[in-house]
Protein backbone atom coordinates (compact mmCIF):
# COMPACT_ATOMS: atom_id res chain seq x y z
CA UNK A 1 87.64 119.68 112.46
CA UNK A 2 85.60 119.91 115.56
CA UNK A 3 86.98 118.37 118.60
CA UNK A 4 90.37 118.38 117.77
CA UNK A 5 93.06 120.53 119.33
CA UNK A 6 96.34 121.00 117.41
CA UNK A 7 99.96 120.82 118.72
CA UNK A 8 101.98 122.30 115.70
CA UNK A 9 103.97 120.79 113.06
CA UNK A 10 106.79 118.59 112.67
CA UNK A 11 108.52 118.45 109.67
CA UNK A 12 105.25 119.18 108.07
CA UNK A 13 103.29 117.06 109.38
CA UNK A 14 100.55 118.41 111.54
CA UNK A 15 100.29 117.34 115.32
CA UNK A 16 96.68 116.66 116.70
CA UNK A 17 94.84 115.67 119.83
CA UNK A 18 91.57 114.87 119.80
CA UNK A 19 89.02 115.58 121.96
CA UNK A 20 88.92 111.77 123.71
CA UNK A 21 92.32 112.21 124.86
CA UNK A 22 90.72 114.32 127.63
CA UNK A 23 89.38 110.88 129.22
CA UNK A 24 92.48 109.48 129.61
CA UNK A 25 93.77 112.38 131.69
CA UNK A 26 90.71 112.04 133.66
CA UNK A 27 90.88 108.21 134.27
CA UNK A 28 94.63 108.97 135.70
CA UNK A 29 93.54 111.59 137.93
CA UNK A 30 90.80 109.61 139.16
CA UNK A 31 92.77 106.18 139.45
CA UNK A 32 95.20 108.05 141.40
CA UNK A 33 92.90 110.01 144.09
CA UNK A 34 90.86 106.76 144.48
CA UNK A 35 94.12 104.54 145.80
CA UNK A 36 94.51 107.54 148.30
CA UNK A 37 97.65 109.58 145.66
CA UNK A 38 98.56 113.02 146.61
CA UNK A 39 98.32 116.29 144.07
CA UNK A 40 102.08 115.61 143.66
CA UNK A 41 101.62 111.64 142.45
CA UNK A 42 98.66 112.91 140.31
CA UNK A 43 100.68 115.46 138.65
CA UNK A 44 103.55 113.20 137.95
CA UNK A 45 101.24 110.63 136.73
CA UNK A 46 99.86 113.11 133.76
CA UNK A 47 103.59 114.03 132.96
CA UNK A 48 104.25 110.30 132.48
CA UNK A 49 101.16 110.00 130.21
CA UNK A 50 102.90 113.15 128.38
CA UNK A 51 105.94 112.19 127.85
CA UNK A 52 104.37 108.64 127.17
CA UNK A 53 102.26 109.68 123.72
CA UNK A 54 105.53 112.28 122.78
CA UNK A 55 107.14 108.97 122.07
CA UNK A 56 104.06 107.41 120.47
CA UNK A 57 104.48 111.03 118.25
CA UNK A 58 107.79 109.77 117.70
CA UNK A 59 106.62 105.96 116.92
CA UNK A 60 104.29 107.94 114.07
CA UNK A 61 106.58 110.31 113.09
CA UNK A 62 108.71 107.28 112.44
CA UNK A 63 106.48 105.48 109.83
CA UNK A 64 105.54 109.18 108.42
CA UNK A 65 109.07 109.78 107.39
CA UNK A 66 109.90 106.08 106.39
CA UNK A 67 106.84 106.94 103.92
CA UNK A 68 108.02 109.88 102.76
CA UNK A 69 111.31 107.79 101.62
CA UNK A 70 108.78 106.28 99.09
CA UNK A 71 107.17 109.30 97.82
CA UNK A 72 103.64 108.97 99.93
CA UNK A 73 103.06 112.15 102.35
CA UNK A 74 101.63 112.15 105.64
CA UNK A 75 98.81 115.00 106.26
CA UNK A 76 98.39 114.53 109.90
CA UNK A 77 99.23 112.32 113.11
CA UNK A 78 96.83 112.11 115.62
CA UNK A 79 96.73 111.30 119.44
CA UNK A 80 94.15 109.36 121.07
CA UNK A 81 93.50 107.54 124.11
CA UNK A 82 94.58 104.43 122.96
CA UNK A 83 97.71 105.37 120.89
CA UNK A 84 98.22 107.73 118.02
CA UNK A 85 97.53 107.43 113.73
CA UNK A 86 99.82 108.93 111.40
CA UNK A 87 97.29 109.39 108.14
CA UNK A 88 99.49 108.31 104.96
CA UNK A 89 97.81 109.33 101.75
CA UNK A 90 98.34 105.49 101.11
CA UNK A 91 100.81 102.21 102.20
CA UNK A 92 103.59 101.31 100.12
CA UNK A 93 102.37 98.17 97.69
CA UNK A 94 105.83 97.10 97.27
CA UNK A 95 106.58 94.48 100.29
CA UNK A 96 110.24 95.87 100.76
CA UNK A 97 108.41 99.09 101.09
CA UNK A 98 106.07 98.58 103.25
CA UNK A 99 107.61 96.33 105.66
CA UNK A 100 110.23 98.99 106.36
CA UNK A 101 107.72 101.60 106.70
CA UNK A 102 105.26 99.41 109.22
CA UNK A 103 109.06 98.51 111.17
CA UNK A 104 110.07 102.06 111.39
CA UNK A 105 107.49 103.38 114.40
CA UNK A 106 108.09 99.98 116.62
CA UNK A 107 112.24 100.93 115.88
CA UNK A 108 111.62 104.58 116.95
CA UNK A 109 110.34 103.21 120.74
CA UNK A 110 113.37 99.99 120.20
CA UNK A 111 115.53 103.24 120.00
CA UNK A 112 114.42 105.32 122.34
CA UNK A 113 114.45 102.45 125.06
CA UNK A 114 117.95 101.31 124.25
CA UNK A 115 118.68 105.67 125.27
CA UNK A 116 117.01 104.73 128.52
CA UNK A 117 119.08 101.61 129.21
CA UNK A 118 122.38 103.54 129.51
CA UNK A 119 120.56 106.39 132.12
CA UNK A 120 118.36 103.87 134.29
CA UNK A 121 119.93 101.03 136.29
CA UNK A 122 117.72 98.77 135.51
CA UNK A 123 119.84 96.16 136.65
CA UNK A 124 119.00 97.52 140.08
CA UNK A 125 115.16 96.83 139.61
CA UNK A 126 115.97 93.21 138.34
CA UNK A 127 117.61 92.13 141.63
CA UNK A 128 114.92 92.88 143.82
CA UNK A 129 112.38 91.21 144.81
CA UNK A 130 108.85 92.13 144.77
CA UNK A 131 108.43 93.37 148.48
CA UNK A 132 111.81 95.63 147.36
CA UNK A 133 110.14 96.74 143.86
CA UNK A 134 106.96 97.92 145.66
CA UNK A 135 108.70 99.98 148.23
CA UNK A 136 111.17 101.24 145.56
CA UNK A 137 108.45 102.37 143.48
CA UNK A 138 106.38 104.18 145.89
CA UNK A 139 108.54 106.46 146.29
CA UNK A 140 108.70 109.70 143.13
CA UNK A 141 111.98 109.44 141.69
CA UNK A 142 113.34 110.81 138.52
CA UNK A 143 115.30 107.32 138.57
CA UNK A 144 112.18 105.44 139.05
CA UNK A 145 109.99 107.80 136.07
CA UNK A 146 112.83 106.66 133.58
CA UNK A 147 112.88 102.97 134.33
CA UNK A 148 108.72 103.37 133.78
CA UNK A 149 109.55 105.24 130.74
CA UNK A 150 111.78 102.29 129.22
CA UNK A 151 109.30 99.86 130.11
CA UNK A 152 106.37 101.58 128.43
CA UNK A 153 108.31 101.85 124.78
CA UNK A 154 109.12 97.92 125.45
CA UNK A 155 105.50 97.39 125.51
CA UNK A 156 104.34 99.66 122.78
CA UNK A 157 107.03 97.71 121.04
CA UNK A 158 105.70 94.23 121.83
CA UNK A 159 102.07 95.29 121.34
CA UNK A 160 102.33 97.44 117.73
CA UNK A 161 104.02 93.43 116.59
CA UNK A 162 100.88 91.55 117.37
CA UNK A 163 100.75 90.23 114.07
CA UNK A 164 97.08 91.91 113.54
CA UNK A 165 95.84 94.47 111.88
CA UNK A 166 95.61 97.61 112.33
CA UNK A 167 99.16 97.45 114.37
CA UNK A 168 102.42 97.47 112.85
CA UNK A 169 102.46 93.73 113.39
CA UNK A 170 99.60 92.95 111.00
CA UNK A 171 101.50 95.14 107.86
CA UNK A 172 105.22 93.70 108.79
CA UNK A 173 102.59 90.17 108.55
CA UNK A 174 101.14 91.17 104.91
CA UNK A 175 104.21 92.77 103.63
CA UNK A 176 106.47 89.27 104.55
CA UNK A 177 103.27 87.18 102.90
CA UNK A 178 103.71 89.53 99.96
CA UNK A 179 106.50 89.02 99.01
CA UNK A 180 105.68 84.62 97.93
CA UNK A 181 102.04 85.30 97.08
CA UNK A 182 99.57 88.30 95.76
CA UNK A 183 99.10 91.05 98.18
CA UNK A 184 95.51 90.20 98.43
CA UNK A 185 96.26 86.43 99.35
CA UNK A 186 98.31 88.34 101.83
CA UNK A 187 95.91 90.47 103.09
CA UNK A 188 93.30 87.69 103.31
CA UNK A 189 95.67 85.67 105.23
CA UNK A 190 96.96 88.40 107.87
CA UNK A 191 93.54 89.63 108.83
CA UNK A 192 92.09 86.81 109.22
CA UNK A 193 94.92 85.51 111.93
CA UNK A 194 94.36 88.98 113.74
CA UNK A 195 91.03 88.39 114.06
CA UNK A 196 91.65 84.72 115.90
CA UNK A 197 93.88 86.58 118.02
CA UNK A 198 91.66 88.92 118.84
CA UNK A 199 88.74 86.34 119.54
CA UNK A 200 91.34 84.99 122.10
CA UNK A 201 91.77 88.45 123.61
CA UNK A 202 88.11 88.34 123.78
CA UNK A 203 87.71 85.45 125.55
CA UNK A 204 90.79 85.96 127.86
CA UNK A 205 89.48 89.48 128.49
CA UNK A 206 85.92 88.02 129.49
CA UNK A 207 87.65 86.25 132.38
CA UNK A 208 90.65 88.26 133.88
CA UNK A 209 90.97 91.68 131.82
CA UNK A 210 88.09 93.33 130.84
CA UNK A 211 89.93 96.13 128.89
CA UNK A 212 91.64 93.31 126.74
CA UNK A 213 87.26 92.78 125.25
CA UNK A 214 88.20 96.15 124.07
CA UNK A 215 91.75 95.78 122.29
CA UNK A 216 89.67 92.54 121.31
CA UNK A 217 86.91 94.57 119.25
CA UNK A 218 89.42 97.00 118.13
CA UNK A 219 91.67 94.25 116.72
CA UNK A 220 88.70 92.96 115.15
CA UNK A 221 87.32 95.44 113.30
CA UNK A 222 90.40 96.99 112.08
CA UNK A 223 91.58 93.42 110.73
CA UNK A 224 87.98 93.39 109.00
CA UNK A 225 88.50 96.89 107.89
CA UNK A 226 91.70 96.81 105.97
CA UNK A 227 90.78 93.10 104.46
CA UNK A 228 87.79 94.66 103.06
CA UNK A 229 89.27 97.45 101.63
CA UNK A 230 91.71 95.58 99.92
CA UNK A 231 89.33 93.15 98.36
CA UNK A 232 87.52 96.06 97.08
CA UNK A 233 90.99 97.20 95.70
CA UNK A 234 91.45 93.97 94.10
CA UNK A 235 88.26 94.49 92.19
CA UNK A 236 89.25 97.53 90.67
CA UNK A 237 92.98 96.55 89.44
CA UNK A 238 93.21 97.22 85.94
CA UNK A 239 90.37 99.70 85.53
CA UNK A 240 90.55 103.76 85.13
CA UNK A 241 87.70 106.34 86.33
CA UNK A 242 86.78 106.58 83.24
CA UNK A 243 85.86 103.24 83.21
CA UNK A 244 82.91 103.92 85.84
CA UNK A 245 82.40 107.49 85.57
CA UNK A 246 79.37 109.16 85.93
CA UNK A 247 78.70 110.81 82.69
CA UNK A 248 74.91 111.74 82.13
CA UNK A 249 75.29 114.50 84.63
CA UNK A 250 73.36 118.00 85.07
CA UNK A 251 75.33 120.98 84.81
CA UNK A 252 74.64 123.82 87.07
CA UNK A 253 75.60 127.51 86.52
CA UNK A 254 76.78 129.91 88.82
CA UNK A 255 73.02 131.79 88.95
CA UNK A 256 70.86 128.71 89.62
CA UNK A 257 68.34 129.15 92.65
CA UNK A 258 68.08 126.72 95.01
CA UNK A 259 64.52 126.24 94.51
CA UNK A 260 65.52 124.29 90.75
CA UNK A 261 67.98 122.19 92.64
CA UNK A 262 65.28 121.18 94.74
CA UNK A 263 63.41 120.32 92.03
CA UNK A 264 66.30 118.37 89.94
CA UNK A 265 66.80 116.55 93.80
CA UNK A 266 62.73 115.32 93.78
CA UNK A 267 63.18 114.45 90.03
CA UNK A 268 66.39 111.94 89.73
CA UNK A 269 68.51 110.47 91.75
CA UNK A 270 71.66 112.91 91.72
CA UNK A 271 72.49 114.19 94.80
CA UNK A 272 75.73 116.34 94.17
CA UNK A 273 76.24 118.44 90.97
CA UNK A 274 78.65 120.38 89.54
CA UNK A 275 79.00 124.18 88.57
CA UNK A 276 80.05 125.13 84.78
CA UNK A 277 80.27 128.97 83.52
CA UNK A 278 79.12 129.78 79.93
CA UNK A 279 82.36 128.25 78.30
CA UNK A 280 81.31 124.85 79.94
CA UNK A 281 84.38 125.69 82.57
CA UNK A 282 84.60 123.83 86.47
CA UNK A 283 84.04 126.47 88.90
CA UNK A 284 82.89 124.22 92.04
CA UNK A 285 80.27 121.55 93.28
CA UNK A 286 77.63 121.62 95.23
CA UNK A 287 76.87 119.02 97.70
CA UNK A 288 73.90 117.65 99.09
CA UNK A 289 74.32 118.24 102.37
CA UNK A 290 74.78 122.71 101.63
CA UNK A 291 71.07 122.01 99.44
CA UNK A 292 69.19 120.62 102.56
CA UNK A 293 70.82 123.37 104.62
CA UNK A 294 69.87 126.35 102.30
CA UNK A 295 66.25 125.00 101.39
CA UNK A 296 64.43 127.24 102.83
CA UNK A 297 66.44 130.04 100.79
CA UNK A 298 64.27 129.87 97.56
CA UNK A 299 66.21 132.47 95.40
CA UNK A 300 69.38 132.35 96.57
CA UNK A 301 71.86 131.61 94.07
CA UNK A 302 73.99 128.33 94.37
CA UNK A 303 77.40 130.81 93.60
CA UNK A 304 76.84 131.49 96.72
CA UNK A 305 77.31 128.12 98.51
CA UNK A 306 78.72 125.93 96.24
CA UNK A 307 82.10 124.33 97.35
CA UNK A 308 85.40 125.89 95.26
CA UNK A 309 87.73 124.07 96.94
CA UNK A 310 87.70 121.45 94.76
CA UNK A 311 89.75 118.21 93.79
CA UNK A 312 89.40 117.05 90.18
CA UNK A 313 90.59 113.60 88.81
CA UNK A 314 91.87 112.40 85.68
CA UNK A 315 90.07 110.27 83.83
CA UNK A 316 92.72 108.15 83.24
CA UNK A 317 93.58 107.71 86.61
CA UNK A 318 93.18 104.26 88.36
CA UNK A 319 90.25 103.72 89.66
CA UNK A 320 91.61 102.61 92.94
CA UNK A 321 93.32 105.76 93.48
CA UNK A 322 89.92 107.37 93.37
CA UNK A 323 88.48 104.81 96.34
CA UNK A 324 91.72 105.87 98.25
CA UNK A 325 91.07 109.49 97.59
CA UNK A 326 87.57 109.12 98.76
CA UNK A 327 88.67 107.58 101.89
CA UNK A 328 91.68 109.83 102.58
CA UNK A 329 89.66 113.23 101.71
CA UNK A 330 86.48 112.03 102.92
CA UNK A 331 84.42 113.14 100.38
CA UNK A 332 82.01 111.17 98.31
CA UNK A 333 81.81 113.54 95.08
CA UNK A 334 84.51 114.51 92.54
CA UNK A 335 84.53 116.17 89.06
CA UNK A 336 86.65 114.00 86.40
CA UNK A 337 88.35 115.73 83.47
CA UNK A 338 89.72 114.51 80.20
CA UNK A 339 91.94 116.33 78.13
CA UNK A 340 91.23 119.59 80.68
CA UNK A 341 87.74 119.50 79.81
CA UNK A 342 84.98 117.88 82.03
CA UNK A 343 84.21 114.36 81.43
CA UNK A 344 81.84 113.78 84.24
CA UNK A 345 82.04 112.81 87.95
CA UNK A 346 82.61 110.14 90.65
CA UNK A 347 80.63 109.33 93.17
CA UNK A 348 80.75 106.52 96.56
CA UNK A 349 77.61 105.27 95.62
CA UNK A 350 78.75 104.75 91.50
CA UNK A 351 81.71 103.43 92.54
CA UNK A 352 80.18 100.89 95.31
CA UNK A 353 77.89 99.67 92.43
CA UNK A 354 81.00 99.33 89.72
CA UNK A 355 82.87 96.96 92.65
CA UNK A 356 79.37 95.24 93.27
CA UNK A 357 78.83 94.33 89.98
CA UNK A 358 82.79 93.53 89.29
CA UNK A 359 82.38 91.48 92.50
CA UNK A 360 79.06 89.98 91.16
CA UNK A 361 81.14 89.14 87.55
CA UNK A 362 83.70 87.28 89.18
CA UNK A 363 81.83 84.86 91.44
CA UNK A 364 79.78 83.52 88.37
């Protein structure tokens, strides 16, 4: 992926920094030179903000391997500016579950700081007084970069518990709810109180903080976010792919030109297809987005471009599992087999319309 620079793995789990994270190095190095720092404050300043997000890998790597306790694998975790995302396949839906796997990251920085207790002398920085704490902390210390250090995992502690989504806080919320009421109920309830705490960060942020408007939006959205998609996983409890499969699909093979895509595109309303050999076998898909880039090639052969690297879904799979894979994969199109033969497809715009109309049913 473009704009993303990667660290390595860990336990399998690949490390990534994206391409934002370069502002927040910047904004450090400026902050510094513009309240008069030397090269020597700067540098120390970017080693903090290092060794900072290698506990916020740890904090991820703690809810990645809580997961994994459950069966559900992390693909990737993911630093930027404002913290980092470890990307579960999906959350546990048993409350136990998931409570101990939105705990675990928040635990990870509890742990780390309770390390730091028994290095720094903290009680040293509690007995002075403020005049005492500013000249204490200009000076660079290792003693002083540790006590920083333990303070900065008690506040990623503190603020990953707002009981909001998309922090810790908001699923340790749900999971709790969960476990007296439907998970949807419980969804319904927890993003909605994130998002009156976040209108109060909004409002507080308007008149002393203006970086809390943006923790505000962030809040926000992300409690709008995950309430939605669990509605729209509500909808679909029950149901199988199968049940809202496409299934009046054209067929491609291997030697079709571009041009006759073109035309089937001008003709219907497909927009992805899939590629079948003589023996009516999967060998790919091709998208819409490789048609509009090859256009101009009349005669070339769709073998060619099409997209091999595919992932095919059971009929008989839940539905939901197919909006999750959609969502996790980010990709809208996907063949569907029954009894190894090809059944049809799924699509983001079949499957909006099957929880529109399910949606539709239930509010009549």
């Amino acid at each position: 992926m473009k704009g993303i620079l990667k660290l390595g793995t860990i336990s399998g789990i690949r490390i990534e920094v994206h391409w934002t994270f370069i502002f927040l190095i910047v904004w450090v190095i400026y902050i510094e030179v513009k309240r008069g720092g030397s090269f020597e404050s700067a540098m120390i300043h970017m080693a903090f903000i290092l060794v900072l997000f290698a506990c916020v890998v740890l904090h991820e790597l703690g809810h990645a391997l809580m997961a994994r306790r459950y069966g559900i694998a992390t693909q990737k975790i993911t630093l930027l500016p404002i913290g980092g995302v470890a990307s579960l396949e999906k959350m546990p839906k048993e409350p136990r579950e998931e409570l101990l796997v939105a705990i675990a990251g928040p635990l990870v920085n509890v742990g780390i700081a309770l390390l730091l207790l028994i290095v720094v002398p903290w009680q040293q920085y509690v007995q002075l007084n403020a005049e005492e704490l500013e000249q204490m902390f200009s000076t660079i210390s290792l003693q002083n970069f540790l006590f920083y250090l333990l303070v900065a995992n008690l506040i990623l502690v503190v603020f990953n518990l707002i009981p909001a989504f998309p922090m810790d806080g908001g699923r340790v919320l749900r999971a709790i709810l969960a476990m007296g009421m439907n998970r949807r109920r419980a969804t319904s309830i927890a993003a909605g109180l994130g998002q009156l705490l976040a209108i109060g960060f909004f409002v507080f942020g308007i008149f002393f903080n203006p970086f809390l408007i943006l923790i505000a939006l962030f809040i926000f959205l992300g409690a709008a976010g995950e309430n939605q998609m669990e509605q729209q996983l509500s909808l679909l409890e029950g149901y199988t792919i199968k049940d809202a499969m496409l299934t009046n699909i054209t067929k491609l093979s291997p030697s079709t030109q571009i041009k006759e895509v073109v035309e089937l595109l001008i003709a219907g309303t497909e927009r992805d297809f899939v590629v079948v050999d003589d023996q009516d076998e999967l060998l790919g898909v091709l998208l819409h987005g490789e048609i509009v880039k090859n256009v101009k090639n009349h005669n070339l052969p769709i073998d060619s471009i099409m997209n091999k690297d595919l992932t095919v879904l059971e009929a008989n799979t839940p539905l939901k599992e197919a909006l999750s894979a959609m969502a996790l994969e980010k990709k809208k199109f996907f063949p569907v087999i029954e009894n190894n033969h090809l059944a049809g497809a799924i699509d983001q715009t079949n499957l909006s319309e099957f929880i529109l109309l399910r949606s539709q049913l239930l509010n009549t």
